[in-house]
C-alpha atoms as a PDB file:
ATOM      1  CA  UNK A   1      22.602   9.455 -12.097  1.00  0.00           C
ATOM      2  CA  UNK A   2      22.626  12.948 -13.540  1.00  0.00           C
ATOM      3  CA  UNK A   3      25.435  11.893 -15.782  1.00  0.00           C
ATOM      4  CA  UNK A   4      23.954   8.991 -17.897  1.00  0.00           C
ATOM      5  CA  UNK A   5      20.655   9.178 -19.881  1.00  0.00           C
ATOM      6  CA  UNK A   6      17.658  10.296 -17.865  1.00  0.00           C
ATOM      7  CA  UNK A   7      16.636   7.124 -15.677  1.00  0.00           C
ATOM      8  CA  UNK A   8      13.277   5.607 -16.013  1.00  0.00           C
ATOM      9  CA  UNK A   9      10.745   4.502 -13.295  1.00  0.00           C
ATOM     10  CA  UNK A  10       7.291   2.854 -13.539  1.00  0.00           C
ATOM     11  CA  UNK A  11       4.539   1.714 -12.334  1.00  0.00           C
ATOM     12  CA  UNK A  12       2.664  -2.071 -12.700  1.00  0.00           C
ATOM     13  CA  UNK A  13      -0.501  -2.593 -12.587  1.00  0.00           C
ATOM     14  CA  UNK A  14      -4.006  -3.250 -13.968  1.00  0.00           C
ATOM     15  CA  UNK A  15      -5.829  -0.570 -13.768  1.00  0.00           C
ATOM     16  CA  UNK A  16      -3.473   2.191 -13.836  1.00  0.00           C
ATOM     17  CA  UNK A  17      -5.487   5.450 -15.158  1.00  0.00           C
ATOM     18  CA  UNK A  18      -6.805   6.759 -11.703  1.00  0.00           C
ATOM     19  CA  UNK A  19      -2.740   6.217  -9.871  1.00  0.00           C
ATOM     20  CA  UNK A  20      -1.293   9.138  -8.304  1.00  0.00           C
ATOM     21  CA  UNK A  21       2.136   7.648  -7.916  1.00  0.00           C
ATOM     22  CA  UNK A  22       3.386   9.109 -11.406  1.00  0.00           C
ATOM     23  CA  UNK A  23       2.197  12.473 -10.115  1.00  0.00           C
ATOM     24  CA  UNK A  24       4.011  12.179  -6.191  1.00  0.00           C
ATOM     25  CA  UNK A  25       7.318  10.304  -7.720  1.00  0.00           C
ATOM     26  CA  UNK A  26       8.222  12.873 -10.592  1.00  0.00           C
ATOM     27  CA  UNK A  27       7.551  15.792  -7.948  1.00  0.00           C
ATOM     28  CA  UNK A  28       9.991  14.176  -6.012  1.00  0.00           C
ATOM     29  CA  UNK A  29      12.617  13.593  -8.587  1.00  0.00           C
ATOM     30  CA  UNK A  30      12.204  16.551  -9.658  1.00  0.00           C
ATOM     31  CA  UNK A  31      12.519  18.338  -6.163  1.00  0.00           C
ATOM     32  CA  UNK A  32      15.863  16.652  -5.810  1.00  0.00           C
ATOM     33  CA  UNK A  33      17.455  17.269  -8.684  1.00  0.00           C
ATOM     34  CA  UNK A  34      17.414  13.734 -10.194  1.00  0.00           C
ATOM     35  CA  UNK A  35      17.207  13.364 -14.188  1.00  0.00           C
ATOM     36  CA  UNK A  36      14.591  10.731 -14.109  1.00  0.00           C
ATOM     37  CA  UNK A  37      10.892  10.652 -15.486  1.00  0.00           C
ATOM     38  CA  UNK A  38       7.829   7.891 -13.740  1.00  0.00           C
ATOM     39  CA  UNK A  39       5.171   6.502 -15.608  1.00  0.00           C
ATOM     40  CA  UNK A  40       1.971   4.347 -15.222  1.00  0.00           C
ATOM     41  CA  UNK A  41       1.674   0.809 -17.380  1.00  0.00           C
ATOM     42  CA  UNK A  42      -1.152  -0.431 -18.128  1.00  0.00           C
ATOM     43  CA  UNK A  43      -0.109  -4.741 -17.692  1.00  0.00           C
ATOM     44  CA  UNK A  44      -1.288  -6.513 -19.357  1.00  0.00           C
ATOM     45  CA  UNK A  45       0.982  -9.633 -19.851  1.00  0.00           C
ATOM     46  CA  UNK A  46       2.817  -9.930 -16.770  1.00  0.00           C
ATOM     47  CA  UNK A  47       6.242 -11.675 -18.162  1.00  0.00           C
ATOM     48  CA  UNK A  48       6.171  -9.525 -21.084  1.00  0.00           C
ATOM     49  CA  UNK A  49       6.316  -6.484 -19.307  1.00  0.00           C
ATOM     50  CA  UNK A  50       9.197  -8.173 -16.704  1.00  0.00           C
ATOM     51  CA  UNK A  51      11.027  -8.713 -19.622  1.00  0.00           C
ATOM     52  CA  UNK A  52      10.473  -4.980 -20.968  1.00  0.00           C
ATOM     53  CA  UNK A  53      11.992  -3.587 -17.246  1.00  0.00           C
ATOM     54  CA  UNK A  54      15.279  -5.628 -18.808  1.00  0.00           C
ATOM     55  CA  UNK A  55      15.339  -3.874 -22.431  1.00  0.00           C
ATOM     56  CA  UNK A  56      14.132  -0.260 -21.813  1.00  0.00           C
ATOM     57  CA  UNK A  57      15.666  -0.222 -19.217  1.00  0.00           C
ATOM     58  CA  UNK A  58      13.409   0.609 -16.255  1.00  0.00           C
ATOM     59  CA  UNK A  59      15.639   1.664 -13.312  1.00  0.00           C
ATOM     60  CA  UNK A  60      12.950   0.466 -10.526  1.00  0.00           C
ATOM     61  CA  UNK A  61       9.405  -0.290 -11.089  1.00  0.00           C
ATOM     62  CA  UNK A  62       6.433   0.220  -8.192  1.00  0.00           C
ATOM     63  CA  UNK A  63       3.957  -2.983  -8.542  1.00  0.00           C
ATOM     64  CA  UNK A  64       0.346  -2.896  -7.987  1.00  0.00           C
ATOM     65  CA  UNK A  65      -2.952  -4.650  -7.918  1.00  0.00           C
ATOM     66  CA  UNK A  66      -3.218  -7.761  -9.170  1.00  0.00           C
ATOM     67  CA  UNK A  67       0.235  -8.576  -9.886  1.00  0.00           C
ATOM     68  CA  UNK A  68       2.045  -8.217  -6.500  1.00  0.00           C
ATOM     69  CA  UNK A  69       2.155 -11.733  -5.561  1.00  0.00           C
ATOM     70  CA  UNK A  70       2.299 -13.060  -8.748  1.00  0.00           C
ATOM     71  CA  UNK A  71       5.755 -10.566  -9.928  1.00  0.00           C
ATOM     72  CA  UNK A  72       7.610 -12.769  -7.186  1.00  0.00           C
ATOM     73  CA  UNK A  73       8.636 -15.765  -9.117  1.00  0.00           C
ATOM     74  CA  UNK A  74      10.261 -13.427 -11.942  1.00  0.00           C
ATOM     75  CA  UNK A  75      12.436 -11.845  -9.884  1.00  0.00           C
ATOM     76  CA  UNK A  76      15.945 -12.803  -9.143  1.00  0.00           C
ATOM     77  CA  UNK A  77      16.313 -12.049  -5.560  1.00  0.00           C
ATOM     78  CA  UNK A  78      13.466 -11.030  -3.233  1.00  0.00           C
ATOM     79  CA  UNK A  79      14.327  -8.976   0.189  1.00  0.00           C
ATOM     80  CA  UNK A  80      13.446 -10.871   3.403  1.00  0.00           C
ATOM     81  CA  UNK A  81      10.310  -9.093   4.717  1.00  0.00           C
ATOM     82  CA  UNK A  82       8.912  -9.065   1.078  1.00  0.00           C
ATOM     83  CA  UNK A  83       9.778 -12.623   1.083  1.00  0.00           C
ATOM     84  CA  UNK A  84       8.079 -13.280   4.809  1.00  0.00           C
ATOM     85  CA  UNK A  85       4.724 -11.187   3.895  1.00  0.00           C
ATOM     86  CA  UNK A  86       4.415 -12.959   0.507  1.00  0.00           C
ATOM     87  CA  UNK A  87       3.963  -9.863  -1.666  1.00  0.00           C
ATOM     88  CA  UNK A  88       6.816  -7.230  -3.607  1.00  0.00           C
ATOM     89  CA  UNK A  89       5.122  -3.687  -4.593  1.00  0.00           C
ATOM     90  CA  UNK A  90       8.963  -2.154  -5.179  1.00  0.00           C
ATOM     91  CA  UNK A  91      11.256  -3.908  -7.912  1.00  0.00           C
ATOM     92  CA  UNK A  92      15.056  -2.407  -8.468  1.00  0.00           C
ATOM     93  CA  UNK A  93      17.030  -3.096 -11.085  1.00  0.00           C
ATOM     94  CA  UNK A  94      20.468  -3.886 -10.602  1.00  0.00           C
ATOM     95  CA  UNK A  95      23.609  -2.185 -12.405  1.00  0.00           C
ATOM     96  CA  UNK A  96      24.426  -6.005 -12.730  1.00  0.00           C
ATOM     97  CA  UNK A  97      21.158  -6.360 -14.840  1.00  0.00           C
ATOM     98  CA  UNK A  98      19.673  -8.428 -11.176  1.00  0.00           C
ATOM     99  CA  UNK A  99      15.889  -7.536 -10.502  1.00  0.00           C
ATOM    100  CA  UNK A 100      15.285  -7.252  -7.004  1.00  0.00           C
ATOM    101  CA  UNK A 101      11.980  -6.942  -4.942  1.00  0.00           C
ATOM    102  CA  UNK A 102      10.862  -5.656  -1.982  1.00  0.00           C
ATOM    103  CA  UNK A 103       7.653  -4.896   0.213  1.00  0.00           C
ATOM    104  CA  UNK A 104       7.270  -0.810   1.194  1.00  0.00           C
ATOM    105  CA  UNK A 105       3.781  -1.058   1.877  1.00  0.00           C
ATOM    106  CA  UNK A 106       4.468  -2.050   5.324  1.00  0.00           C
ATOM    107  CA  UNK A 107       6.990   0.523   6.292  1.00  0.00           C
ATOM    108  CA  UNK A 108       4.016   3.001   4.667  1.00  0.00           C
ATOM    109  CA  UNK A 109       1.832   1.504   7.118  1.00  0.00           C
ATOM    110  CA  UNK A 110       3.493   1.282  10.868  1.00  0.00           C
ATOM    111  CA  UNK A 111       4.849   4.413   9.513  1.00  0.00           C
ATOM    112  CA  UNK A 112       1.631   6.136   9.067  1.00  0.00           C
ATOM    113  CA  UNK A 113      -0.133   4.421  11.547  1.00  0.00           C
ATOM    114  CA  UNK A 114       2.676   5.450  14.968  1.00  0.00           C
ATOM    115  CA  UNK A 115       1.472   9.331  13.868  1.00  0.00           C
ATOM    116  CA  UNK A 116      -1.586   8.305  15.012  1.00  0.00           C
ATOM    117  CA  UNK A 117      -1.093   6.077  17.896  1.00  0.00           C
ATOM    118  CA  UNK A 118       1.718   3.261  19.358  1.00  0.00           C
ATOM    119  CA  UNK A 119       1.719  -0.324  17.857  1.00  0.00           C
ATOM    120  CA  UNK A 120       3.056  -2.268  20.557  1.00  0.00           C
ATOM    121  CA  UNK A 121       0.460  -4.103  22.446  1.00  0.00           C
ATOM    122  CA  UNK A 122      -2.606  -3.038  20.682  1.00  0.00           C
ATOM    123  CA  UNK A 123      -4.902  -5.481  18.539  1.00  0.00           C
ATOM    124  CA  UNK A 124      -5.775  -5.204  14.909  1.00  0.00           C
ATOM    125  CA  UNK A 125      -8.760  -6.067  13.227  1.00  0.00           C
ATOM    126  CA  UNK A 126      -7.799  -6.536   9.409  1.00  0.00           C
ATOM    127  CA  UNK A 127      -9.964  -6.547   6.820  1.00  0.00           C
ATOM    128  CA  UNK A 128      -9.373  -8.051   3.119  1.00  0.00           C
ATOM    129  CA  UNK A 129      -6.705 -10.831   2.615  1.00  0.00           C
ATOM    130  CA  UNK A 130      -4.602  -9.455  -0.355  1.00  0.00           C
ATOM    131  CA  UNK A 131      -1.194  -8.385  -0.516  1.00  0.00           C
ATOM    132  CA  UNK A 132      -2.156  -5.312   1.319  1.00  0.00           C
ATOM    133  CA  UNK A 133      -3.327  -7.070   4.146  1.00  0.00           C
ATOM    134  CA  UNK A 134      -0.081  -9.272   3.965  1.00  0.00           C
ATOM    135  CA  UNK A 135       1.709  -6.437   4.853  1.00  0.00           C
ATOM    136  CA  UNK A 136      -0.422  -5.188   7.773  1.00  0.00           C
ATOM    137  CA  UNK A 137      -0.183  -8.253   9.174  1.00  0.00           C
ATOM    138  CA  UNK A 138       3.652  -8.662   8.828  1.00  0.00           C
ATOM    139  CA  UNK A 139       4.105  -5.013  10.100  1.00  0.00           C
ATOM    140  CA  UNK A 140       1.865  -5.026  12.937  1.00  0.00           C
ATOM    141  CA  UNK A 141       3.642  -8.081  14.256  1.00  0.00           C
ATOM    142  CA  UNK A 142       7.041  -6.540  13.969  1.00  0.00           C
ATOM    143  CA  UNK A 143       5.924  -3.273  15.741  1.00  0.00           C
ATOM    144  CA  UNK A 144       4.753  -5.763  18.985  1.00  0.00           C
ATOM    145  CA  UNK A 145       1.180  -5.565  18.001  1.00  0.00           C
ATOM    146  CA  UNK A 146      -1.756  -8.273  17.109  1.00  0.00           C
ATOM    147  CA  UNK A 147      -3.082  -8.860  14.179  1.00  0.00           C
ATOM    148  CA  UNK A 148      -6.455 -10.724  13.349  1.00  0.00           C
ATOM    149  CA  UNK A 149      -8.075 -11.480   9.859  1.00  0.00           C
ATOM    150  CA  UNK A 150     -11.437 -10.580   8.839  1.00  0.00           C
ATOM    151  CA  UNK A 151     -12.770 -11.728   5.337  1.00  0.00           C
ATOM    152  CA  UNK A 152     -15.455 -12.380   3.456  1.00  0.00           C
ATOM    153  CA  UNK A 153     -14.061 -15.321   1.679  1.00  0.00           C
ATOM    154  CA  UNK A 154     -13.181 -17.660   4.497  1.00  0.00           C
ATOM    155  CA  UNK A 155     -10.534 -19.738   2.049  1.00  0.00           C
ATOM    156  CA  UNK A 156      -8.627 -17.149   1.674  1.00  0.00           C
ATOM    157  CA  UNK A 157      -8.395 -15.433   5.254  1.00  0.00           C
ATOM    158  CA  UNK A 158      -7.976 -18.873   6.485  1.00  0.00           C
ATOM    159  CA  UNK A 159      -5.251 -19.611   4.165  1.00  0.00           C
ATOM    160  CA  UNK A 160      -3.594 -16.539   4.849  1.00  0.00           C
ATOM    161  CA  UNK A 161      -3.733 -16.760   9.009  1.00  0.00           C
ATOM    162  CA  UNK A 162      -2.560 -19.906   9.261  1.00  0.00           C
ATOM    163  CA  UNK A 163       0.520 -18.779   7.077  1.00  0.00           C
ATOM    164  CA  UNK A 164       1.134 -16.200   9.740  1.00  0.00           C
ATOM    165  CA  UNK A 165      -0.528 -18.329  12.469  1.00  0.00           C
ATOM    166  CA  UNK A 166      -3.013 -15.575  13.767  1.00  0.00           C
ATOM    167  CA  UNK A 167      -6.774 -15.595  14.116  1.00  0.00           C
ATOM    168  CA  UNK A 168      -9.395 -15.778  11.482  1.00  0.00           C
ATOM    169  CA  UNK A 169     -12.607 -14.977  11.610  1.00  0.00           C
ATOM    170  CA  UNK A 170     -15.345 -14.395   8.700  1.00  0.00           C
ATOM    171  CA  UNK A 171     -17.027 -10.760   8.340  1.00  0.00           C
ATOM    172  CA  UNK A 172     -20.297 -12.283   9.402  1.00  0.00           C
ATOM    173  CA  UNK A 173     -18.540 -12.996  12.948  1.00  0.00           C
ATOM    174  CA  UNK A 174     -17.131  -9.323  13.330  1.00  0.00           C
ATOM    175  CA  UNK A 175     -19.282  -8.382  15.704  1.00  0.00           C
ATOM    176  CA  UNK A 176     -17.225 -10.893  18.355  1.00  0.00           C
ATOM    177  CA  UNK A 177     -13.849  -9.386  17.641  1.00  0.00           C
ATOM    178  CA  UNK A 178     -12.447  -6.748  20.420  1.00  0.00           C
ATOM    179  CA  UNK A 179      -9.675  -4.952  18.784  1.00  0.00           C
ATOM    180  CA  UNK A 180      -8.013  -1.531  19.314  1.00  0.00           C
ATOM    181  CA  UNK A 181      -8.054  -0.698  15.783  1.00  0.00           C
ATOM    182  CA  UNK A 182      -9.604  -1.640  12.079  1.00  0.00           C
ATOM    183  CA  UNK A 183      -7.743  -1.696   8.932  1.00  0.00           C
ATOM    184  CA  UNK A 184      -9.600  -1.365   6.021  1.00  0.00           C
ATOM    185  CA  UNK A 185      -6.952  -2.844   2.907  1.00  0.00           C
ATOM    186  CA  UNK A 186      -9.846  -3.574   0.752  1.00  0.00           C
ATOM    187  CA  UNK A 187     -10.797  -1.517  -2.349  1.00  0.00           C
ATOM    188  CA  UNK A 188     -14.119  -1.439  -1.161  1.00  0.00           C
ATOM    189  CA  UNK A 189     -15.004   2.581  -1.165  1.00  0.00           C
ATOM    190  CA  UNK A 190     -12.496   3.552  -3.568  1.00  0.00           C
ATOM    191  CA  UNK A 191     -13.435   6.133  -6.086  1.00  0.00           C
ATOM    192  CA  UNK A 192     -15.637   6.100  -8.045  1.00  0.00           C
ATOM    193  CA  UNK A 193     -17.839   3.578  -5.452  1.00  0.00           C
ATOM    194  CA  UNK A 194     -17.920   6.335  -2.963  1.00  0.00           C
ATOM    195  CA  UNK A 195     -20.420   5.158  -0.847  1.00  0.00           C
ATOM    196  CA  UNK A 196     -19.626   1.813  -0.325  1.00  0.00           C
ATOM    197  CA  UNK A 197     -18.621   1.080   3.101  1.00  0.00           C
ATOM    198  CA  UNK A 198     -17.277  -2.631   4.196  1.00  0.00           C
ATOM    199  CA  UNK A 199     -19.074  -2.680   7.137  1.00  0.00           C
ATOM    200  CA  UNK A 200     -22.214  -2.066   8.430  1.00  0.00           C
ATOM    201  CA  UNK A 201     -22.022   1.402  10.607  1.00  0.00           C
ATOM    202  CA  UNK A 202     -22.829   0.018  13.479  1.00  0.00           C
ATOM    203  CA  UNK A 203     -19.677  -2.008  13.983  1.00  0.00           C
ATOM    204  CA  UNK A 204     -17.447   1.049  12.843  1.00  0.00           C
ATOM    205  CA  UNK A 205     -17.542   2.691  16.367  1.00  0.00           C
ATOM    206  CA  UNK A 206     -16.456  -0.385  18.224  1.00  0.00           C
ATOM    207  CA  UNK A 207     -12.844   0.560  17.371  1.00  0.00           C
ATOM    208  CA  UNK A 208     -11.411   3.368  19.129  1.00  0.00           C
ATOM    209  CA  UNK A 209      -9.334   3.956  15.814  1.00  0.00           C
ATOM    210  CA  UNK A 210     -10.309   3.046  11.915  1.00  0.00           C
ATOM    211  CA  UNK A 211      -7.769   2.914   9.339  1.00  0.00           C
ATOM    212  CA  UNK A 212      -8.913   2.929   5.435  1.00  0.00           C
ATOM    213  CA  UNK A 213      -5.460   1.883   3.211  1.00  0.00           C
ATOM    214  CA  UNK A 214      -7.525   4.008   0.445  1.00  0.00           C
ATOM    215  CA  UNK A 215      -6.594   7.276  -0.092  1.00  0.00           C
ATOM    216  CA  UNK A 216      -9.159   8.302  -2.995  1.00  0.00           C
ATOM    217  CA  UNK A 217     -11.275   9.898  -1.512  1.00  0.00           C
ATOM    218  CA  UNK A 218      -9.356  10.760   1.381  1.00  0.00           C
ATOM    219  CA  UNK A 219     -12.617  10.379   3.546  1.00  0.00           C
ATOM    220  CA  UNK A 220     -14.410   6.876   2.619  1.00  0.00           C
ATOM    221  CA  UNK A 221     -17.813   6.316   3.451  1.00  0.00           C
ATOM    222  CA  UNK A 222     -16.210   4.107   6.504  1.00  0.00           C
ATOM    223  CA  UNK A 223     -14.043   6.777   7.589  1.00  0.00           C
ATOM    224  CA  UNK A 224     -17.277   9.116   7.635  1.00  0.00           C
ATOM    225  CA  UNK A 225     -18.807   6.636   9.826  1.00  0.00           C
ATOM    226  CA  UNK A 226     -16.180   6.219  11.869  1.00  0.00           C
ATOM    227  CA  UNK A 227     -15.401   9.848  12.791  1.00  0.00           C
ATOM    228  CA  UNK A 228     -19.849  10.117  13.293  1.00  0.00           C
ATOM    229  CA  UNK A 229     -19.253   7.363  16.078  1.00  0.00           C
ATOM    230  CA  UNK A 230     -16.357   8.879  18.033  1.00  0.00           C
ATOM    231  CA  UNK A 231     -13.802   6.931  16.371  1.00  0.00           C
ATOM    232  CA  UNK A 232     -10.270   8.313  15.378  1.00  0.00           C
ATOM    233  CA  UNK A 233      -9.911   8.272  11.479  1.00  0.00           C
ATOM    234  CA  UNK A 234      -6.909   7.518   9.817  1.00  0.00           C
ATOM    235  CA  UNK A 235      -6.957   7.922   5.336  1.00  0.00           C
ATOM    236  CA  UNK A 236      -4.508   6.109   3.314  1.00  0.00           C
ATOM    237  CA  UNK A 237      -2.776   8.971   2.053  1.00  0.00           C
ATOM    238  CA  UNK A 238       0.046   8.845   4.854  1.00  0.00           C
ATOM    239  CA  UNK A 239       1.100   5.572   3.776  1.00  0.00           C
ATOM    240  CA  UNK A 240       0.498   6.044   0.322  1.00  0.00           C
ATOM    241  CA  UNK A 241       3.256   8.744   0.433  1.00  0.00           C
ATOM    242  CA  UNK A 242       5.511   6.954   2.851  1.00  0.00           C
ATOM    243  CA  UNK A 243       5.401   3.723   0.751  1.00  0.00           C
ATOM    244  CA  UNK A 244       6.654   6.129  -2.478  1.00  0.00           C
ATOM    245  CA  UNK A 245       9.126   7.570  -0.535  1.00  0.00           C
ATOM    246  CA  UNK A 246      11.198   4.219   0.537  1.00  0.00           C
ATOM    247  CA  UNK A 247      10.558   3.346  -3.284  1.00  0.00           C
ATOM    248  CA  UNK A 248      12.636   6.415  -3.769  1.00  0.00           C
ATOM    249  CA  UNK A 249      14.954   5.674  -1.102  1.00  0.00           C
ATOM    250  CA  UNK A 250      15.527   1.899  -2.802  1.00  0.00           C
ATOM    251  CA  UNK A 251      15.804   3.311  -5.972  1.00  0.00           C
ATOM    252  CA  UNK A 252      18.388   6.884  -5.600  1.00  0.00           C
ATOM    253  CA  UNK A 253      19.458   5.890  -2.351  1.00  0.00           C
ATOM    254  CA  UNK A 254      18.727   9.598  -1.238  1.00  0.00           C
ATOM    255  CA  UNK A 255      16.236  11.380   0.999  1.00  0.00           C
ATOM    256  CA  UNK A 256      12.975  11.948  -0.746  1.00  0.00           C
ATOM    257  CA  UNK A 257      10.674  15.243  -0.118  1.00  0.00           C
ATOM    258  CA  UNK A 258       8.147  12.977   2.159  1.00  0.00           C
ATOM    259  CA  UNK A 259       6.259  16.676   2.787  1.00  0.00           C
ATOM    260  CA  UNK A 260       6.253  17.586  -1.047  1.00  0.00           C
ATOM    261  CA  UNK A 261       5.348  14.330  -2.096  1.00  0.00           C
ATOM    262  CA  UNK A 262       2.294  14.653   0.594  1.00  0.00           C
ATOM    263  CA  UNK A 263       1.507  18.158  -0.753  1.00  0.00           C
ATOM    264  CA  UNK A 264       1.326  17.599  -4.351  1.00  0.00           C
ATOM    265  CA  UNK A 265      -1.232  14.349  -3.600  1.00  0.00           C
ATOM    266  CA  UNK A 266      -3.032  16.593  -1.372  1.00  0.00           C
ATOM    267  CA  UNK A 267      -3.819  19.038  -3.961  1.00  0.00           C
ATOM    268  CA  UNK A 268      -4.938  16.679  -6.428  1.00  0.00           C
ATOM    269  CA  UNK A 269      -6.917  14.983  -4.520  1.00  0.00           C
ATOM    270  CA  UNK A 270      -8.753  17.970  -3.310  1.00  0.00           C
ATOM    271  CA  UNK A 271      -9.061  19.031  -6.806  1.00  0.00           C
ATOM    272  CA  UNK A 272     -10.445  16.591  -8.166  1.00  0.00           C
ATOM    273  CA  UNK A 273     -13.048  16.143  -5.244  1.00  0.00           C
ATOM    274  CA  UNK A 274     -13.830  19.899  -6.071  1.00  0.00           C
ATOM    275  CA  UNK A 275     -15.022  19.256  -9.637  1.00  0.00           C
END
């Protein structure tokens, strides 16, 4: 890689501005040595920019809200578990010109979740149905554990559970559900609507642990609540960085600085919270 012209990496999405990923990804190309720069695109046209990954070229590209379902039929080949969950956040471009995609939010997720506590066996109470929650529910599974659906909208949680065939139940009926853990992987409490919480506090401390898949702020309004009722709270930022770092691995097909990645987030995040 050092050889050729410097590679280029990207990110997808719509909005873009207030992404870290440019910030963790060149620390860790930088850390190993690799003569490659990452930057955030603002998308606009979706098939326009697909077409731009071709002619720049763009040596991998990490995919974000709203376009991670919808990148799939523009893509050439698509990696079985990205394929299964429904939803590619990691595209690779081929030497042969191929684009390929692939689904690292789930890895992010068991990944950062087993620090905390093991899969197997416990129940999951997830909340949102977007590509996000696609991949909690396809990761959970594959770690032994069970996942249930909790959204708003009933169309789509319903749609989305039967295509996985687990339960579904609306918010309104959360109070019923006995799970282990909650999942937050809606954008509910993301900067800057800091004090938004999806639920209403008192439901919080039924689950012995709370995971929010937001990592700005690192402590939501939820995860607030949740450590004020006893409950063990997990932040976003662990699979945030773990996610990046099989991007990297996809991408250089070397080990990526998971700790310097985590550091250089970490910082910026608590900057930022400073001002």
């Amino acid at each position: 890689m050092r050889n050729a012209a410097p590679a280029v990496f990207a990110l997808f999405g719509n909005p873009v501005a207030h992404s870290l990923s440019p910030l963790m990804h060149n620390a860790a190309l930088q850390k190993m040595g690799i003569d490659a720069t990452y930057c955030a695109c603002r998308v606009e046209d979706l098939e326009e920019a697909i077409e731009k990954i071709k002619k720049l070229p763009l040596r991998g590209v990490s995919v974000t809200i709203p376009f991670k379902t919808a990148v799939i039929p523009y893509l050439d080949e698509v990696e079985a578990s990205a394929q299964a969950i429904g939803a590619v956040n990691t595209i690779w471009h081929e030497h042969t010109g191929r684009l390929k995609g692939y689904n690292t939010d789930w890895i992010g997720m068991v990944r950062d979740l087993e620090e905390s506590l093991e899969i197997k066996k416990k129940s999951f109470a997830i909340l949102g149905a977007g590509g996000t929650a696609r991949a909690a529910v396809f990761g959970i599974r594959q770690r032994g554990g069970t996942p249930v659906i909790v959204n708003r909208t009933p169309e789509r949680g319903e749609k989305l559970a039967k295509e996985f065939g687990v339960p579904f139940y609306p918010l309104a009926q959360i109070k019923g559900i006995k799970a282990d853990c909650l999942i937050n992987t809606t954008p509910v409490g993301m900067a800057p609507d800091r004090e938004r919480s999806p639920l209403a506090r008192e439901i919080v401390g039924r689950f012995r642990w709370v995971m929010d898949c937001i990592y700005n702020p690192l402590k939501t309004q939820l995860l607030k609540e949740a450590e004020e009722a006893g409950s063990t709270a997990i932040n976003g930022l662990g699979m945030f960085v773990h996610q990046g770092a099989e991007q990297i691995r996809i991408w250089t097909g070397k080990e990526p600085p998971v700790e310097i990645m985590r550091e250089v987030v970490l910082a910026k995040l608590k900057e930022d919270h400073g001002h």
